[in-house]
Protein backbone atom coordinates (compact mmCIF):
# COMPACT_ATOMS: atom_id res chain seq x y z
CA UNK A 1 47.45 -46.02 167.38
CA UNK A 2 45.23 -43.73 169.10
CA UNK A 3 44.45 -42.94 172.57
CA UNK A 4 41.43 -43.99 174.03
CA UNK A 5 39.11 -41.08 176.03
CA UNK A 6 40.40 -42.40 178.99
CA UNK A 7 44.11 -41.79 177.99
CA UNK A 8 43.52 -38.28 176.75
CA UNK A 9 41.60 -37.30 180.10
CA UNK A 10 44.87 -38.43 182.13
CA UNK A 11 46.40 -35.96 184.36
CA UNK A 12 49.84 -36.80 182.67
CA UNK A 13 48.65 -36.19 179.26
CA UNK A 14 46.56 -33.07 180.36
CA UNK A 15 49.21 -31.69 182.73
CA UNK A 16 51.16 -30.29 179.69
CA UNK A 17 48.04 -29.26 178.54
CA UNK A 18 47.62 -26.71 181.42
CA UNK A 19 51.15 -25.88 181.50
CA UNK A 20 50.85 -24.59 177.46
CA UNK A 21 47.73 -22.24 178.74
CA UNK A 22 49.65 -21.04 181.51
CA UNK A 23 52.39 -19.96 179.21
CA UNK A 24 49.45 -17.89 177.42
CA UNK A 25 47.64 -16.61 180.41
CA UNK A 26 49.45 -13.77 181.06
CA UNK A 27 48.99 -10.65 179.05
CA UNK A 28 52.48 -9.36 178.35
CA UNK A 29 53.50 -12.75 176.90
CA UNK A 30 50.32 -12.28 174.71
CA UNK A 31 52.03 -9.18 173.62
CA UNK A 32 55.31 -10.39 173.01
CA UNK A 33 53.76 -13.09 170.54
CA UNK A 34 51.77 -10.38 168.55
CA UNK A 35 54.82 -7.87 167.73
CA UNK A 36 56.51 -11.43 167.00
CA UNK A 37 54.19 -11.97 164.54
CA UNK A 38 55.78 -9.69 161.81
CA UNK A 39 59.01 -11.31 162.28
CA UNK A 40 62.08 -11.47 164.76
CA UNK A 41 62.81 -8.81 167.02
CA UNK A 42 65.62 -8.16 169.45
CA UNK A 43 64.72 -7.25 173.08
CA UNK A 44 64.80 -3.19 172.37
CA UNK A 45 62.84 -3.45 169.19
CA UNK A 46 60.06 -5.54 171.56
CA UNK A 47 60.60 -3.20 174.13
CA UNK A 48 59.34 -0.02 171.85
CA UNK A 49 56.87 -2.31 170.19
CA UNK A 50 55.46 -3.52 173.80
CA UNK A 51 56.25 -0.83 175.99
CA UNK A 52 57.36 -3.52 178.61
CA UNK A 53 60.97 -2.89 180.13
CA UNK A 54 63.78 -4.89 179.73
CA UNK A 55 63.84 -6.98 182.55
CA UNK A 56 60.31 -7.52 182.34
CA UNK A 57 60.50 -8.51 178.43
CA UNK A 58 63.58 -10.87 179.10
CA UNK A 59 61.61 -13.19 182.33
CA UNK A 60 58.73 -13.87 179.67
CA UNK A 61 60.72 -14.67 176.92
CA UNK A 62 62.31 -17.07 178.81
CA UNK A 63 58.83 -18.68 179.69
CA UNK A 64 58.15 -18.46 176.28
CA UNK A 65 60.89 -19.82 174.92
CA UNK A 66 61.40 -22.93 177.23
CA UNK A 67 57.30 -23.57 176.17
CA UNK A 68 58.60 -23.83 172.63
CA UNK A 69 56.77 -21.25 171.60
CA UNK A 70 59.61 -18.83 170.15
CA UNK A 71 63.04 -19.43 169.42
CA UNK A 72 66.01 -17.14 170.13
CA UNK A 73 69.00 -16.51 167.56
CA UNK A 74 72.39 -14.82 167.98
CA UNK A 75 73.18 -12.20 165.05
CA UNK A 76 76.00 -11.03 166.01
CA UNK A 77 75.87 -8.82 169.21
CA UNK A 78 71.89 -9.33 169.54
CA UNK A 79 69.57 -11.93 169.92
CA UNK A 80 66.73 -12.29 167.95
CA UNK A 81 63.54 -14.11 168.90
CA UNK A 82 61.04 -15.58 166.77
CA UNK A 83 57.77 -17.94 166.48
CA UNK A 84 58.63 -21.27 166.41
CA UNK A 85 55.29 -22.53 166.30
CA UNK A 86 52.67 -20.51 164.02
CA UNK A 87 50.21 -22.39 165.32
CA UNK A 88 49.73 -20.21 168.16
CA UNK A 89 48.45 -17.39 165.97
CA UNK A 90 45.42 -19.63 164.80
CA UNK A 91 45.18 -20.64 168.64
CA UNK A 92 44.90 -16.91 169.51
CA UNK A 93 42.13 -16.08 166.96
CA UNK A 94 39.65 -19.01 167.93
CA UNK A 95 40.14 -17.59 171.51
CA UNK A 96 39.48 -13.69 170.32
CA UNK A 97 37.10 -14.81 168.21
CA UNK A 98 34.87 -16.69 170.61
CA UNK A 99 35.17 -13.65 173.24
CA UNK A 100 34.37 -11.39 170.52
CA UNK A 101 31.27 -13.43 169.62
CA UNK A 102 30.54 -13.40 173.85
CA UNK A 103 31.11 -9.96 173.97
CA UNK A 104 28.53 -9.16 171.08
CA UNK A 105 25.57 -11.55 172.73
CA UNK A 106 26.11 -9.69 175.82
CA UNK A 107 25.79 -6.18 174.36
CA UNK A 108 22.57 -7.79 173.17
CA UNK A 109 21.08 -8.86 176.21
CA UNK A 110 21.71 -5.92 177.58
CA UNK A 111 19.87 -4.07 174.59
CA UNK A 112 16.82 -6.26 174.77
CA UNK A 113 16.78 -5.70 178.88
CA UNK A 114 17.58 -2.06 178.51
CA UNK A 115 14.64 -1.82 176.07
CA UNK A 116 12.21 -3.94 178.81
CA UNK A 117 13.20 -1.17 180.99
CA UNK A 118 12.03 1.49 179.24
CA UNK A 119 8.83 -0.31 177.72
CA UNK A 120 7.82 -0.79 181.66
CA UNK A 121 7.92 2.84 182.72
């Protein structure tokens, strides 16, 4: 059965809602997913990929994995972390996508103004 508009505007079903974009507003656990994105990594491999320091790497992969959005795996002495949810990668690219498209109209307003400029002097 599905939810009416009414249900799906709800603060408790849009409260997770907000709680998954936190999880992705923050730019080092943006990182973290792209390096995951060629496969599991332990925390050092992330660390050279990422350039973020240990204790630093460790707080957002905890975030990230209580979100669901990786999952973390013992082999033997390290843990590896992974995407649990590929999903996210298509998420990302709308996202990039749509800034990239913002990005380019904006270049060319500025063009078209820039070139009102110069036509009026």
């Amino acid at each position: 059965m599905s939810k009416t508009l009414s249900q799906q505007n709800s603060p408790e079903v849009l409260a997770p809602v907000a709680e998954y974009f936190k999880v992705l507003a923050e730019t080092s656990r943006l990182q973290i997913l792209s390096c995951l994105r060629t496969g599991a990594m332990n925390v050092t491999e992330m660390g050279e990929a990422t350039g973020l320091g240990q204790p630093n790497l460790s707080k957002h992969l905890k975030v990230l994995t209580q979100a669901g959005l990786i999952s973390r795996q013992q082999k033997g002495v390290s843990v590896y972390y992974a995407i649990s949810d590929p999903v996210i990668f298509s998420l990302c690219e709308l996202v990039c996508d749509r800034i990239g498209d913002q990005i380019q109209k904006r270049a060319k307003e500025f063009e078209q103004i820039k070139a009102l400029g110069t036509l009026s002097k």
